[in-house]
Protein backbone atom coordinates (compact mmCIF):
# COMPACT_ATOMS: atom_id res chain seq x y z
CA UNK A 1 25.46 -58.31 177.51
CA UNK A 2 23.13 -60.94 176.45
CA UNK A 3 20.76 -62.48 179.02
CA UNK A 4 20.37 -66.31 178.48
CA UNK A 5 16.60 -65.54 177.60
CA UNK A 6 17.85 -63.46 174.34
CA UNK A 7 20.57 -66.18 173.40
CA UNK A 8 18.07 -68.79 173.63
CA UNK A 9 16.07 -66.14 171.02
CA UNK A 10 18.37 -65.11 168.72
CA UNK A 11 19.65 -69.16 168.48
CA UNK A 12 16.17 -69.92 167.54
CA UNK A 13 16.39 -67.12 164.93
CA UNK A 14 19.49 -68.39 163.44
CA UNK A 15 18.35 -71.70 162.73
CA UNK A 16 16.30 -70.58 159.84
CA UNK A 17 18.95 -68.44 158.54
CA UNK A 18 21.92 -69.69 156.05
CA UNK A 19 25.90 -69.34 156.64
CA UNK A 20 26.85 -66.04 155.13
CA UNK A 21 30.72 -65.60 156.61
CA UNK A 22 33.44 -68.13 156.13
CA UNK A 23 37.08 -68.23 157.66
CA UNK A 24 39.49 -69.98 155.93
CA UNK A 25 43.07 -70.84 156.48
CA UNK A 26 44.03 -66.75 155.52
CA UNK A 27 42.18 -66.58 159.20
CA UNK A 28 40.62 -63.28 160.05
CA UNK A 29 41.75 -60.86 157.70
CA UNK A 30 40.81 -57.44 157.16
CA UNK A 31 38.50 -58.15 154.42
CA UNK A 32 36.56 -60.91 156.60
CA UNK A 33 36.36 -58.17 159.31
CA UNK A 34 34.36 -56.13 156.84
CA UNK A 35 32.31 -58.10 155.26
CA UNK A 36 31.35 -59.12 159.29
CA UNK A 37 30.58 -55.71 160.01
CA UNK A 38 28.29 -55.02 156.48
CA UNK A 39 26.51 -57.96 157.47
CA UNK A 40 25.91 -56.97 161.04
CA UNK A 41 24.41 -53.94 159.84
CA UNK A 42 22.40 -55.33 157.19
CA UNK A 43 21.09 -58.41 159.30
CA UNK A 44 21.61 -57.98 162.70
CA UNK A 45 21.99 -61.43 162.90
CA UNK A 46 24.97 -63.78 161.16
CA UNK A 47 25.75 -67.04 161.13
CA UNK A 48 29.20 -68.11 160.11
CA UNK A 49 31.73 -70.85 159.78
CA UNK A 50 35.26 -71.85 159.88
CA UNK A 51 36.73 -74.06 157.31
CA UNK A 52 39.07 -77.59 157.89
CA UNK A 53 41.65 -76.08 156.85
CA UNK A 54 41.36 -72.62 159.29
CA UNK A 55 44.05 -72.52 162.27
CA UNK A 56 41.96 -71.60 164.95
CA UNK A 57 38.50 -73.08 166.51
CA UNK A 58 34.85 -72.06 166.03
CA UNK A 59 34.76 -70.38 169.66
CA UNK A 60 38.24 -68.06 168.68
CA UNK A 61 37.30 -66.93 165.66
CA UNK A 62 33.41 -65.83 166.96
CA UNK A 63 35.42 -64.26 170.08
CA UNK A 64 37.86 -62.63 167.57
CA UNK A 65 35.49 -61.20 165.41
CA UNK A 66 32.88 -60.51 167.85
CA UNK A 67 35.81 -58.05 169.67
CA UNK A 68 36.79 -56.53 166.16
CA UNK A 69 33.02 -55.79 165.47
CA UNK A 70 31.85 -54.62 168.81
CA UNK A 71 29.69 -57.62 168.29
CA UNK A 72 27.78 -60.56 170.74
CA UNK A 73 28.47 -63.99 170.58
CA UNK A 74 25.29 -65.57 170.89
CA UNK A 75 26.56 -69.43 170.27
CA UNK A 76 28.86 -71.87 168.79
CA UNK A 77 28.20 -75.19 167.37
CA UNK A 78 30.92 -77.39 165.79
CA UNK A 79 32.65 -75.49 163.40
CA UNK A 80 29.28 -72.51 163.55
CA UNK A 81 29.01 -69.74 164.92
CA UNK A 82 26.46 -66.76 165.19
CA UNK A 83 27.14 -63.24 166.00
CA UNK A 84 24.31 -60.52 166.84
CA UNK A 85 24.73 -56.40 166.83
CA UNK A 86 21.68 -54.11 166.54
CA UNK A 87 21.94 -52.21 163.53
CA UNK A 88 22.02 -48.54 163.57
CA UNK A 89 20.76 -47.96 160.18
CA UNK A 90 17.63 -50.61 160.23
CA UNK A 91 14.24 -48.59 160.67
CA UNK A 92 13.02 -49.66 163.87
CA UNK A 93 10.26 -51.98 163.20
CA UNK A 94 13.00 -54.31 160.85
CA UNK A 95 15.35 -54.79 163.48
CA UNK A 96 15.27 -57.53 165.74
CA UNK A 97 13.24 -57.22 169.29
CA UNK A 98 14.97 -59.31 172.44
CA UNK A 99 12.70 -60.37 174.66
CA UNK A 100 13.60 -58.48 178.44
């Protein structure tokens, strides 16, 4: 679990970083699930977005995906969200440190 200290960190992290994961009216599909998880373990640190046309809100699909992912929700914005996992593979000093 995230403390509100680390959420108010990684938010300020995501600002500077662009959408990478979009869910469109397919909804969350295998494929979206993996490209999630690639990303997680490449970044850390996603930001994604659900389309107009998508059946299901911002907050669902981040919960969705965060549960298929073994991921955090860190917030949700409009149609935004951002997700946060440490990576396993990341050498240490790459990966992102949460303030205690």
């Amino acid at each position: 679990m995230l403390t509100s200290r680390q959420r108010a960190q990684l938010r300020a992290l995501a600002n500077g970083i662009d959408t990478i994961l979009h869910v469109g009216k397919g909804g969350i599909t295998e494929n979206v699930v993996a490209q999630c998880n690639s990303a997680l373990e490449a970044r850390e640190l996603i930001k994604g977005r659900v389309l107009e046309n998508a059946l299901m809100s911002a907050r669902e699909a981040a919960e969705e995906l965060a549960r298929l992912t073994r991921a955090e929700t860190v917030c949700t914005i409009g149609s935004r969200f951002v997700l946060y996992r440490e990576s396993q593979n990341l050498p240490r000093e790459k990966r992102i440190r949460l303030v205690d």
